[in-house]
Protein backbone atom coordinates (compact mmCIF):
# COMPACT_ATOMS: atom_id res chain seq x y z
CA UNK A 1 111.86 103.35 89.43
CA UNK A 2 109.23 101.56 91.73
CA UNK A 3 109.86 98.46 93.50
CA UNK A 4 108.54 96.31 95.20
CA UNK A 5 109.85 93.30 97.05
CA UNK A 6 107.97 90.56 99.44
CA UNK A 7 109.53 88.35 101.98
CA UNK A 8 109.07 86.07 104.86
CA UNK A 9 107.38 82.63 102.95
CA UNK A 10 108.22 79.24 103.60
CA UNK A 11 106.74 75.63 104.73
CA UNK A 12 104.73 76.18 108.13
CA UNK A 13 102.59 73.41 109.93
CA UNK A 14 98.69 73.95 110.64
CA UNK A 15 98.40 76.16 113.34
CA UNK A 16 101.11 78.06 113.22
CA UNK A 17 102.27 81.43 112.24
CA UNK A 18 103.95 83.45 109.50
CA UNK A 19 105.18 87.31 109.00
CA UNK A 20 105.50 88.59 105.35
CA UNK A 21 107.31 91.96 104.98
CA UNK A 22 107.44 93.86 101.47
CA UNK A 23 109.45 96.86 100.85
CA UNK A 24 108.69 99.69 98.77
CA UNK A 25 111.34 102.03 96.94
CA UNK A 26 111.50 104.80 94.71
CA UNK A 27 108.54 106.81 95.71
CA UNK A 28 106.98 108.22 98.77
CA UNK A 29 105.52 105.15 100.66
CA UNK A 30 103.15 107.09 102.69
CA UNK A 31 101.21 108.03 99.20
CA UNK A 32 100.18 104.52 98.60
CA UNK A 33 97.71 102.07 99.48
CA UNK A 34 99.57 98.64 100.55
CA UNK A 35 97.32 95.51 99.76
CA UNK A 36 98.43 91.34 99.71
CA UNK A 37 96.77 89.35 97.64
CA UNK A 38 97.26 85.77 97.14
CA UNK A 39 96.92 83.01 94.53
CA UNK A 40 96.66 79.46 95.31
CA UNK A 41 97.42 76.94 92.49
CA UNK A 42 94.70 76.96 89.63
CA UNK A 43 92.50 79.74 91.19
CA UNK A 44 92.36 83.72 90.86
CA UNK A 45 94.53 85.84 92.53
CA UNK A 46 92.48 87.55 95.54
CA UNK A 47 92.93 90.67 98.03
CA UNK A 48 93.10 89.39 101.14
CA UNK A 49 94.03 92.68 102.57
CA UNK A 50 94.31 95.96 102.58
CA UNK A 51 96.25 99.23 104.82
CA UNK A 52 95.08 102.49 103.01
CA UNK A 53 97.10 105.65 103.54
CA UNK A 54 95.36 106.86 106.24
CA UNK A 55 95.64 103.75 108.18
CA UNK A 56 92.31 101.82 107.78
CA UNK A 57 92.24 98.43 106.91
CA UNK A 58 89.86 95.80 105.70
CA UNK A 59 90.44 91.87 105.29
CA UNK A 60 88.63 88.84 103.41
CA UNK A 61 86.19 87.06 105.20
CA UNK A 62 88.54 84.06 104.67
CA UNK A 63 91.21 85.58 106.51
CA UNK A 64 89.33 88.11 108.95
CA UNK A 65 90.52 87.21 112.53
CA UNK A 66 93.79 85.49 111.67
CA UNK A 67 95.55 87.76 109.72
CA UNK A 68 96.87 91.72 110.68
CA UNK A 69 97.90 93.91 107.88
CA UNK A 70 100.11 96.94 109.16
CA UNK A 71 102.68 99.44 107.96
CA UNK A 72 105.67 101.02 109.08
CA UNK A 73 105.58 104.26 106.95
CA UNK A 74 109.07 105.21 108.40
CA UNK A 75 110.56 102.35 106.85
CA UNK A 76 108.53 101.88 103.84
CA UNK A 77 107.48 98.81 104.93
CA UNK A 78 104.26 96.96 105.44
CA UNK A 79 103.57 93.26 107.04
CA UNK A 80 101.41 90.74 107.04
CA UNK A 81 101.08 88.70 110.39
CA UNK A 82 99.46 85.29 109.47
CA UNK A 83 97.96 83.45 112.86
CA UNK A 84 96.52 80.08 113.13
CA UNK A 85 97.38 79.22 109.66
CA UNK A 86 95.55 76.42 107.31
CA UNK A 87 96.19 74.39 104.51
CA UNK A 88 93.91 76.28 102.25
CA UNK A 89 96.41 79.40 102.99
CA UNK A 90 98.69 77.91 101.22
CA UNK A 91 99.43 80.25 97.83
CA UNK A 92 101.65 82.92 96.27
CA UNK A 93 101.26 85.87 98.03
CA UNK A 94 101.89 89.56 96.62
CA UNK A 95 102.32 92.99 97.44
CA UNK A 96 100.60 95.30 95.84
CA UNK A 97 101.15 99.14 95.92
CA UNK A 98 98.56 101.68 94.52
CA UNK A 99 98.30 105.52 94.48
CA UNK A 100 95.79 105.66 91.84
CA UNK A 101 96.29 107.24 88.62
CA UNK A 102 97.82 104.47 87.39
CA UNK A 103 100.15 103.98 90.05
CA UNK A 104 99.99 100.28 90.76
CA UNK A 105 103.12 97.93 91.32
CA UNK A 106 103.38 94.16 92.46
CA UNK A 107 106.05 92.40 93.66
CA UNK A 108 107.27 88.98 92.75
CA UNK A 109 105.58 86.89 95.08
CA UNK A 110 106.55 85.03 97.89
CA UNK A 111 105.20 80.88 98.60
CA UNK A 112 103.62 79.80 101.80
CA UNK A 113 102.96 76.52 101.78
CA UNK A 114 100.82 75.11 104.71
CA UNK A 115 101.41 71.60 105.48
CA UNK A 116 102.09 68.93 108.14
């Protein structure tokens, strides 16, 4: 069985910076795309970014600059590092994992709240 799992949220001020980790277990990592999308209160969840399998990445223009996607295929693990954070970053963010063919898992979520 597939899981997923997301870490790393919590209550940072402007400015400053947050890492968000999510696992993935019970299937080959390296197989998957690994996106994060987020969902702030009364809006749509959005992909905000994405690691493909062979590496390549692409980000939202809201986030472009401030954010880094990566992945640790070694430890089934991918990251989000979240730089110069605002309040409008403030949402539930999830991990999603796809390798097509109806492969496609989320995780719980995990709250980052921006605020001074």
């Amino acid at each position: 069985q597939v899981q997923v799992v997301e870490s790393g949220g919590g209550l940072v001020q402007p400015g400053g910076s947050l890492r968000l980790s999510c696992a993935l277990s019970g299937d080959i990592f390296s197989a998957y795309d690994m996106a994060w999308y987020r969902q702030a209160p009364g809006k749509q969840r959005d992909l905000i970014a994405i690691i493909r399998r062979g590496g390549t990445t692409d980000y939202a223009d809201s986030v472009k600059g401030r954010f880094i996607i990566s992945r640790d295929n070694g430890k089934n693990m991918v990251y989000l590092q979240m730089n110069s954070l605002k309040p409008e970053d403030t949402a539930v963010y999830y991990c999603n994992a796809d390798r097509g063919s109806y492969f496609e898992y989320w995780g719980q979520g995990t709250e980052v709240t921006v605020s001074s």
